[in-house]
Protein backbone atom coordinates (compact mmCIF):
# COMPACT_ATOMS: atom_id res chain seq x y z
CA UNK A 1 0.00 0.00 0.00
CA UNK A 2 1.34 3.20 -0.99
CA UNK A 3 2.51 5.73 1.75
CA UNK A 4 0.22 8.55 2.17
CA UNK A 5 2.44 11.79 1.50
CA UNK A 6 1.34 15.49 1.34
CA UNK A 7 0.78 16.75 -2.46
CA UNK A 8 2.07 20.06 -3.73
CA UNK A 9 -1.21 21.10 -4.86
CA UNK A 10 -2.87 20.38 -1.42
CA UNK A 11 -0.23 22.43 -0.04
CA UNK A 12 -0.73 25.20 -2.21
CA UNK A 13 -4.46 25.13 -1.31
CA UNK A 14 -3.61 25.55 2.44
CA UNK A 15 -1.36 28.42 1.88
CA UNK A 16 -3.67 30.09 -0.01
CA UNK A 17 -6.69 29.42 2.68
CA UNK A 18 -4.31 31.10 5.16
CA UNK A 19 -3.05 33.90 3.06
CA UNK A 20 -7.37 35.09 2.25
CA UNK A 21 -8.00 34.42 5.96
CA UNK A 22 -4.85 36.93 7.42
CA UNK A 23 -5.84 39.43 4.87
CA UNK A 24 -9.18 40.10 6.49
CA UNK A 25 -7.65 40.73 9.81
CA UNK A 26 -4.77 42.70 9.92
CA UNK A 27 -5.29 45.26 7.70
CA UNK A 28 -8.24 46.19 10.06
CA UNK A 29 -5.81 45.43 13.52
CA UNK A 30 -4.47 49.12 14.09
CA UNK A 31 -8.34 50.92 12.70
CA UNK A 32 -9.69 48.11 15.04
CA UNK A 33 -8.26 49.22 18.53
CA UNK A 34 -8.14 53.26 17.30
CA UNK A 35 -10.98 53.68 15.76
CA UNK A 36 -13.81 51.12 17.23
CA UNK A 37 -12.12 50.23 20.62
CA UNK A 38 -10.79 54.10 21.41
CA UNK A 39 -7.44 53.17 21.96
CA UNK A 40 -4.24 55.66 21.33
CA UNK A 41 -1.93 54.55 18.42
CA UNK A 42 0.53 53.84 20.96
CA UNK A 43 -1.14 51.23 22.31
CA UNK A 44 -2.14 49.35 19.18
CA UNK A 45 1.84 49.34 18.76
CA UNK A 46 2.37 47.94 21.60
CA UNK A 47 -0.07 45.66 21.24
CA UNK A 48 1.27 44.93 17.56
CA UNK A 49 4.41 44.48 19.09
CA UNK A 50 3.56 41.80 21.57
CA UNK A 51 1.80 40.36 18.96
CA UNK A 52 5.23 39.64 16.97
CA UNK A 53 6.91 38.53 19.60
CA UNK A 54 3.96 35.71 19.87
CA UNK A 55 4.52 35.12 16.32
CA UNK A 56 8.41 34.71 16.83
CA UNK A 57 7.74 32.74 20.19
CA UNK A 58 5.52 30.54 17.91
CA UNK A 59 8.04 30.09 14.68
CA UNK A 60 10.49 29.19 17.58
CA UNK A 61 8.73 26.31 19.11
CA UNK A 62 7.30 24.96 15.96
CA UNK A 63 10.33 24.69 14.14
CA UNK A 64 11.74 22.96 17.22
CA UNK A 65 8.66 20.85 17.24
CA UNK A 66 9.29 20.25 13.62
CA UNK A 67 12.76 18.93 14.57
CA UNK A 68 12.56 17.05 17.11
CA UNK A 69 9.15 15.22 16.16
CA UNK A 70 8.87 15.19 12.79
CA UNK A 71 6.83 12.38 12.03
CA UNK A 72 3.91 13.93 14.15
CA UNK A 73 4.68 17.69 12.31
CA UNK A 74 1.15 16.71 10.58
CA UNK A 75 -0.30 16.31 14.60
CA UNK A 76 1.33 19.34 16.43
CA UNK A 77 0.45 21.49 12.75
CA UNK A 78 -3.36 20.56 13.53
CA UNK A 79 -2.81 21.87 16.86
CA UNK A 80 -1.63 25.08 15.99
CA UNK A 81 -4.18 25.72 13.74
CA UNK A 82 -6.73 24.43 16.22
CA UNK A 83 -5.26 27.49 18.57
CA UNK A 84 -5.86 29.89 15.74
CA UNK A 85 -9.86 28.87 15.09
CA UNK A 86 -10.49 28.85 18.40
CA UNK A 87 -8.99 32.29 18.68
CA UNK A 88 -10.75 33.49 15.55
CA UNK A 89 -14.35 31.97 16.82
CA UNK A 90 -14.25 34.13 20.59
CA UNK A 91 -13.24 37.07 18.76
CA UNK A 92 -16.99 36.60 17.14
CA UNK A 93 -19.37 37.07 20.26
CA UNK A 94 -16.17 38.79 22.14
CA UNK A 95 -14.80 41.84 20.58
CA UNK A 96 -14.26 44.47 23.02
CA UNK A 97 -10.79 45.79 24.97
CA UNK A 98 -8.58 44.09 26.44
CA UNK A 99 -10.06 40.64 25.13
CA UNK A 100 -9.32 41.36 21.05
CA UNK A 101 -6.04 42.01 22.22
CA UNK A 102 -5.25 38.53 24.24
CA UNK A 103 -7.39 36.77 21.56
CA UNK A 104 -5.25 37.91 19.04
CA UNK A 105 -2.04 37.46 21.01
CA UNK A 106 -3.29 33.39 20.92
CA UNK A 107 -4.02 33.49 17.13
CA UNK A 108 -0.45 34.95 16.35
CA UNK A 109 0.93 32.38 18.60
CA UNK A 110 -0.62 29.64 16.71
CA UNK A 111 -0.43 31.20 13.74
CA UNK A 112 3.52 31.20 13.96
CA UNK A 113 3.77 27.54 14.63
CA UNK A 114 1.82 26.60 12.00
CA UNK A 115 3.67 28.98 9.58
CA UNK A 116 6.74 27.64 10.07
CA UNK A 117 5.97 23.86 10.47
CA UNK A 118 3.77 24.58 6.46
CA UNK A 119 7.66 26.06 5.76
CA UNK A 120 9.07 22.87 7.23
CA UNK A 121 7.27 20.13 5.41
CA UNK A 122 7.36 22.36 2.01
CA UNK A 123 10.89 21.01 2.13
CA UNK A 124 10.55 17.62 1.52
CA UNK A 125 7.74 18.49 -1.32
CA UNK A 126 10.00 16.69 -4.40
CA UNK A 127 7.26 16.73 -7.09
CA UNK A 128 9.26 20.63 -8.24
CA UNK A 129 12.55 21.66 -7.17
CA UNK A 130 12.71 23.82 -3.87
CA UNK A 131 13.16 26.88 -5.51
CA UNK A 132 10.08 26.03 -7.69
CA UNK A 133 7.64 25.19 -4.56
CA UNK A 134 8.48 28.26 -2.63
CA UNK A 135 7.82 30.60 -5.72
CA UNK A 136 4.70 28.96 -5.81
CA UNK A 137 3.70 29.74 -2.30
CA UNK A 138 4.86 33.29 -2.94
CA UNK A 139 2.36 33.28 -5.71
CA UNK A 140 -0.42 31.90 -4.19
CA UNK A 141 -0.07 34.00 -0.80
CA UNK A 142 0.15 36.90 -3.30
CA UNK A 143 -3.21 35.87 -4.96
CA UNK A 144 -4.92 35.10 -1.61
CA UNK A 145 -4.03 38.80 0.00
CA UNK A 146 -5.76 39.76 -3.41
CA UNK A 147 -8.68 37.93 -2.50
CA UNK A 148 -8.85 38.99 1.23
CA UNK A 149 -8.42 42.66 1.15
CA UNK A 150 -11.08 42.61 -1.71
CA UNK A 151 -13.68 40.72 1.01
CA UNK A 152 -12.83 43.00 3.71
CA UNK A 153 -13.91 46.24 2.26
CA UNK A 154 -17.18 44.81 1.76
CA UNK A 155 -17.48 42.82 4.71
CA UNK A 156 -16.49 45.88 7.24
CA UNK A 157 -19.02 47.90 5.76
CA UNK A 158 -21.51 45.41 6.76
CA UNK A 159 -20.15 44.73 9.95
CA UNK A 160 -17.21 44.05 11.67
CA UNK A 161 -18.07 40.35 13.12
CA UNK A 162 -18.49 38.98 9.71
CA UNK A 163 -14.39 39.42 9.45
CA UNK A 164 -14.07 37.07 12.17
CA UNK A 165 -16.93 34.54 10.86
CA UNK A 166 -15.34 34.40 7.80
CA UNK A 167 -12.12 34.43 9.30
CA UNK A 168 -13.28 31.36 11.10
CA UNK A 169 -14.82 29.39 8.42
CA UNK A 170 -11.70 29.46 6.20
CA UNK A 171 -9.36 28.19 9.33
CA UNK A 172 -11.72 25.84 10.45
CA UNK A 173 -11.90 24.35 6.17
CA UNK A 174 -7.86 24.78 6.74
CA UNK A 175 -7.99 22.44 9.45
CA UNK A 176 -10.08 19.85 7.18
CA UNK A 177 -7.60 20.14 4.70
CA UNK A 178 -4.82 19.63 7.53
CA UNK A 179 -5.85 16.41 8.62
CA UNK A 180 -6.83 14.61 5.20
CA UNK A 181 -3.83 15.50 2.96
CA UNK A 182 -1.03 16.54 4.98
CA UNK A 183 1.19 13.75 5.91
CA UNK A 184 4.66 14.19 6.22
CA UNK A 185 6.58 13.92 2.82
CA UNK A 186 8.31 10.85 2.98
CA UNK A 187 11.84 12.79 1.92
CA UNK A 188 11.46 15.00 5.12
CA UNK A 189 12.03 12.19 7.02
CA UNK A 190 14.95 11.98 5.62
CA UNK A 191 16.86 14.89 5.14
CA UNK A 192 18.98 15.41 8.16
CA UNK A 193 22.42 13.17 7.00
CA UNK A 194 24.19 15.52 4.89
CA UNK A 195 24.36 18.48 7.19
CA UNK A 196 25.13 16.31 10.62
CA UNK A 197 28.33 15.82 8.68
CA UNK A 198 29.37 19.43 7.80
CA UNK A 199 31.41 21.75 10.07
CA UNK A 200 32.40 24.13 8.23
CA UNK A 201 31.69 27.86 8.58
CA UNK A 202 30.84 30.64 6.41
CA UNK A 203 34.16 32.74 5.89
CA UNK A 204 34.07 36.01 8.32
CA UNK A 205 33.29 38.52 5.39
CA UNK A 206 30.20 36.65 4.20
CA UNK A 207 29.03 36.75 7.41
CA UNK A 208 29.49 40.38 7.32
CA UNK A 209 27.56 40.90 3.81
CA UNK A 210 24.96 38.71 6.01
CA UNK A 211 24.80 40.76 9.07
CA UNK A 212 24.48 43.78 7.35
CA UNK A 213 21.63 42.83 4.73
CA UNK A 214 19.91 41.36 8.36
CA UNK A 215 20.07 45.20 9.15
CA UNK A 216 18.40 45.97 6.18
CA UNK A 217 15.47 43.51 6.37
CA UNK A 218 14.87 44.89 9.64
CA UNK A 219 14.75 48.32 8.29
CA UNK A 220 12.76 47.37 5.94
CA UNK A 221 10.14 45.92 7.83
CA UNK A 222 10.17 48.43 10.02
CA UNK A 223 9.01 50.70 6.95
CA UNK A 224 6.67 48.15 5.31
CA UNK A 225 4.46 47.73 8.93
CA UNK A 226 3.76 51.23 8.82
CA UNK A 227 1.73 50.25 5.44
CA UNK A 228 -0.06 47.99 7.57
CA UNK A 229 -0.57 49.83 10.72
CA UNK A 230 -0.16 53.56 10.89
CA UNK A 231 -0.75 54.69 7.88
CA UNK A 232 -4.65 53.26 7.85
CA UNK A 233 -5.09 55.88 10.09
CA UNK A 234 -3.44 58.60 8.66
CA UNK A 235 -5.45 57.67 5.58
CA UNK A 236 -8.61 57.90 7.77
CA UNK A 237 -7.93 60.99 8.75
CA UNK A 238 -7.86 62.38 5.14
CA UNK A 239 -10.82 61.32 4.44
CA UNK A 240 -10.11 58.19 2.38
CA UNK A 241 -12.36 55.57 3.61
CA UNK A 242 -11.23 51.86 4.71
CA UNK A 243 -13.13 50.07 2.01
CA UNK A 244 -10.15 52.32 -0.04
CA UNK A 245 -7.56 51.32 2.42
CA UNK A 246 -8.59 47.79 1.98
CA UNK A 247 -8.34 47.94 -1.65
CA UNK A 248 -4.04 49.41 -1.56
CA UNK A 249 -3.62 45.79 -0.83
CA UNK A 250 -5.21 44.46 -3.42
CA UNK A 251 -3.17 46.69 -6.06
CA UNK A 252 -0.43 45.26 -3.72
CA UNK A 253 -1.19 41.58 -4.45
CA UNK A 254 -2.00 42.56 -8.03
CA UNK A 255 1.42 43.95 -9.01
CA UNK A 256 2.76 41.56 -7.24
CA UNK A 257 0.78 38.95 -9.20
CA UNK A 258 1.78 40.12 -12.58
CA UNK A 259 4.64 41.81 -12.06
CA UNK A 260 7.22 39.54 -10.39
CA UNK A 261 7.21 37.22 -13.53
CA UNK A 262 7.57 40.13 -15.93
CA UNK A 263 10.99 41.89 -13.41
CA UNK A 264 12.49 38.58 -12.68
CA UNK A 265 12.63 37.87 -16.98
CA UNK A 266 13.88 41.05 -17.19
CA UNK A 267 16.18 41.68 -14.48
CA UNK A 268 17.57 37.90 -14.21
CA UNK A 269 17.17 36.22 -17.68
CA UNK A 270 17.44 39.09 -20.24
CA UNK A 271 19.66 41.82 -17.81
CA UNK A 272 21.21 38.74 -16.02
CA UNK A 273 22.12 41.47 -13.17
CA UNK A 274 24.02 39.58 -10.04
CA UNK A 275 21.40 39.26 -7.05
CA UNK A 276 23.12 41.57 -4.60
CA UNK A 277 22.69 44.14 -7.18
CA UNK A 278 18.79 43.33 -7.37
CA UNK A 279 18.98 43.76 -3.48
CA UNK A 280 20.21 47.50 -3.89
CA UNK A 281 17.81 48.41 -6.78
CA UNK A 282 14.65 47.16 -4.54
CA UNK A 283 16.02 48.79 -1.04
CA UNK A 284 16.43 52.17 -3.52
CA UNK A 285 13.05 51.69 -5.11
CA UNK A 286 11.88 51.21 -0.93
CA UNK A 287 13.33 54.51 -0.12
CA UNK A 288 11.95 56.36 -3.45
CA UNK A 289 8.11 55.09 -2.37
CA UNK A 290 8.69 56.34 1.70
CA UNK A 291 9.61 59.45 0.16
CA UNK A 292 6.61 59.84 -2.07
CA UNK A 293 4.42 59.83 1.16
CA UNK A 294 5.93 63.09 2.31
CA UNK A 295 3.60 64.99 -0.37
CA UNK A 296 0.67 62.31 -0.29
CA UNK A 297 -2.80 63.93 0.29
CA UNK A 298 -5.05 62.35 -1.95
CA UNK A 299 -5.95 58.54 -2.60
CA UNK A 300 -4.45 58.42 -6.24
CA UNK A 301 -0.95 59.09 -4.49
CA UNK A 302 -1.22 57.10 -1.92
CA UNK A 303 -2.15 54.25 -5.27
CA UNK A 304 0.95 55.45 -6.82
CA UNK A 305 3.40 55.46 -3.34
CA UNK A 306 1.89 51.61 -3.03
CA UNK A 307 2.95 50.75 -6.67
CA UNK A 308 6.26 52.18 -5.90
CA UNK A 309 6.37 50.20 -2.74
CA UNK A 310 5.52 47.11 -4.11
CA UNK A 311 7.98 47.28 -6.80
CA UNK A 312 10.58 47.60 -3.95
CA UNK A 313 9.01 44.40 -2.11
CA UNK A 314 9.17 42.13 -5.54
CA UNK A 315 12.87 42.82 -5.59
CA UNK A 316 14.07 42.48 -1.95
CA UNK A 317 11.69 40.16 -0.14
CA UNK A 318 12.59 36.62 -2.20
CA UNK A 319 16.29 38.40 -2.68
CA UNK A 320 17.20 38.67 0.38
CA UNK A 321 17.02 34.91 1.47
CA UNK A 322 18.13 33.26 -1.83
CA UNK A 323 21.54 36.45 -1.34
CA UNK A 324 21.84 34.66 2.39
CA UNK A 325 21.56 30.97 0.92
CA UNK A 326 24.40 31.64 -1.88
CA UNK A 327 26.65 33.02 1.28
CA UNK A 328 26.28 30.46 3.50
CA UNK A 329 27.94 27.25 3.94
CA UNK A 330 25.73 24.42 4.37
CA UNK A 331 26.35 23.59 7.23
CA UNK A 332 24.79 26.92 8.70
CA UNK A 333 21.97 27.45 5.87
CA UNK A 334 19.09 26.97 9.11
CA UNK A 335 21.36 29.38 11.17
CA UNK A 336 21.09 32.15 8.85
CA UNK A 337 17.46 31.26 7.59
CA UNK A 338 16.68 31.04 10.66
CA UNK A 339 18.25 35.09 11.17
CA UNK A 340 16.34 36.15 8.23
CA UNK A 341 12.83 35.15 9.49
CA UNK A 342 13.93 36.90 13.46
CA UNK A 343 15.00 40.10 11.56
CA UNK A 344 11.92 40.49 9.21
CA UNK A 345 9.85 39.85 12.54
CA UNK A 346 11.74 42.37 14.65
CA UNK A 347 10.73 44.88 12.20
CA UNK A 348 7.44 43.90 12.38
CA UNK A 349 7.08 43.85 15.54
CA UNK A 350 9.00 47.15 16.55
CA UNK A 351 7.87 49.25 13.62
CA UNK A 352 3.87 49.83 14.47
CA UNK A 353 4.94 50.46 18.02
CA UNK A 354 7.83 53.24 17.23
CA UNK A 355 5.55 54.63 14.22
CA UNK A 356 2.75 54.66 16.97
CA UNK A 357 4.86 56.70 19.09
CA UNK A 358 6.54 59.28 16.33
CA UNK A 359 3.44 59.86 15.46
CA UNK A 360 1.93 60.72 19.09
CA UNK A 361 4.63 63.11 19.95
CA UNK A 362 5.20 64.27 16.68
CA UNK A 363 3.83 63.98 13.23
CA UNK A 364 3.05 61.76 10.48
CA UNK A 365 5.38 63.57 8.32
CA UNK A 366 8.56 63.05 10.68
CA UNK A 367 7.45 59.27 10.43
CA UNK A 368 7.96 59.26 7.17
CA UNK A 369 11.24 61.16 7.73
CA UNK A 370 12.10 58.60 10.18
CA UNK A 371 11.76 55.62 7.88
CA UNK A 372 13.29 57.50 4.92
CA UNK A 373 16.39 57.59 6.84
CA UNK A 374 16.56 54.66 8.46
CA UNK A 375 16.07 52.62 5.11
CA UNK A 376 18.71 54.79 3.01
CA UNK A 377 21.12 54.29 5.41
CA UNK A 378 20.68 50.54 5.81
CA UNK A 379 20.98 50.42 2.35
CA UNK A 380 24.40 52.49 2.29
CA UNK A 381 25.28 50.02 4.73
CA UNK A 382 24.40 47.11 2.36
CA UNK A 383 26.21 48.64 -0.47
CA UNK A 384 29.42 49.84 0.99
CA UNK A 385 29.66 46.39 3.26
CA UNK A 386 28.96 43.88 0.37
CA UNK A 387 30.73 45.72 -2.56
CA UNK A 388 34.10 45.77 0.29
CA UNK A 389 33.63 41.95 0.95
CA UNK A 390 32.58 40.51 -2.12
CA UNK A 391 35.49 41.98 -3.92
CA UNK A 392 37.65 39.94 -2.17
CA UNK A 393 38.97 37.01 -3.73
């Protein structure tokens, strides 16, 4: 009897489930607890913040999970995602502050174990080479964000518990999906011989390049959660509407949709430009969009600064890992992996909390000053670092 392994396609169809069932919720997190709940931007950073540091707690323990029990990654993933629905389901009948806040503290928690055991077992997917399955599930969390932050302009103008019902449903159908189709890939089981053996380290000035393009993903993250936090409510405040808020992340998903296939033929195939010089053209194009927003007042700028942005993201976010993978040995590939996920969430975690409080004591224009800076000098950082080291024979 044939061994029951998980198919690509199934796990393309969870991935995509996931990616349509975040997309209602966060885009609404920071409007949420400012607008609804009466709580000061500060706060929703902080509470954005502890929120990360869930989702990093989580990523943690399920990739140790993932290690040390592998063979039950398909039981302690069904867990996880149990977490999450039940999370999702309170936040239906309770809604108020401080319980949104712990609810959604114990769906970020699950959320990150699940994420990152879904990572895991994509590993040992053989049906498409690695690089193949993981441009895949860029696509299809591209097209579900597309989907999601359609739904929620519709569904918060109806009302705001038909995000979470919704939300529900689709995790509760993930969960289905879970348990029938994904059992461990029989070459995950595997897959741990060839680096038991290696001891060798990355040479010192690689790990410099590293380091400093870790700074960089940090200060880009930093940047790009002001997109998703803070800048809702600035937004708000000029009268756009969130149904129009909402629908910036669909253009997101969109360009992201069509236009990562059209850059990567033309920057890698037909330009054949070296990947750490992709890395500086996106961090630029990052910078160029932040400083757009400095003389945004209407909603066909802000459509224009998103473009901008997502050009930026199509460049950097699946450059900065594959950069990291071609400087690392392989005996420290999870090391440094592993760095790039911590970094990304760091960001993530400290940017709606320091944007929260720029923009308390100051103004949403020195926010935008703020992130300018910090992102043009990572990426002077990047340049002058990795041009030094690389040279070297």
């Amino acid at each position: 009897m044939a061994k029951r392994e998980l198919k690509l396609s199934w796990l393309l169809c969870g991935n995509f489930i996931v990616s349509v069932g975040s997309s209602l919720l966060w885009p609404l997190t920071t409007i949420y607890m400012h607008n609804y709940l009466g709580q000061s931007l500060t706060t929703a950073g902080i509470v954005l913040f502890i929120n990360s540091l869930a989702l990093i707690a989580g990523s943690y323990l399920g990739g140790r999970m993932y290690d040390k029990d592998r063979k039950n990654a398909r039981r302690w993933l069904l867990g996880a995602i149990f977490l999450s629905t039940l999370a999702v389901f309170l936040l239906i009948f309770f809604n108020g502050w401080p319980t949104f806040a712990i609810l959604l503290l114990l769906d970020n928690f699950g959320g990150g174990i699940a994420i990152t055991i879904e990572n895991s077992l994509a590993t040992g997917i053989k049906e498409k080479s690695s690089r193949q399955v993981f441009n895949m599930l860029y696509f299809m969390q591209n097209v579900g964000v597309v989907i999601g932050t359609l739904l929620v302009g519709l569904l918060v103008e109806i009302s705001i518990e038909w995000i979470f019902i919704i939300n529900f449903i689709l995790f509760a159908f993930f969960w289905l999906v879970v348990y029938h189709h994904y059992y461990v890939p029989e070459a995950a089981l595997v897959k741990e011989q060839a680096t038991k053996k290696g001891h060798d380290k990355t040479p010192l000035r690689y790990v410099w390049v590293i380091g400093a393009i870790l700074v960089l993903f940090f200060a880009i993250e930093t940047g790009y959660s002001q997109w998703q936090s803070n800048l809702s409510i600035y937004m708000e405040s000029l009268g756009i509407s969130v149904k129009s808020y909402g629908f910036l992340w669909t253009i997101n998903g969109i360009v992201i949709v069509c236009g990562q296939p059209l850059l990567n033929k033309l920057l890698d195939d037909i330009l054949k430009i070296k990947l750490i010089y992709k890395l500086y053209l996106g961090a630029a194009i990052f910078v160029l969009g932040f400083f757009t927003l400095l003389f945004a007042t209407d909603y066909p700028h802000f459509i224009l600064t998103m473009v901008i942005v997502t050009l930026g993201e199509i460049l950097t976010f699946p450059t900065i890992p594959a950069v990291v993978d071609n400087l690392s040995t392989l005996s420290e590939k999870g090391k440094y992996q592993g760095a790039v996920s911590v970094f990304a969430a760091l960001g993530r975690a400290i940017g709606p909390l320091a944007g929260g409080l720029i923009v308390d004591n100051s103004s949403y224009n020195m926010l935008f000053t703020v992130m300018i800076a910090m992102m043009g000098l990572a990426t002077l950082f990047v340049i002058v670092v990795a041009q030094f080291n690389l040279a070297k024979k």
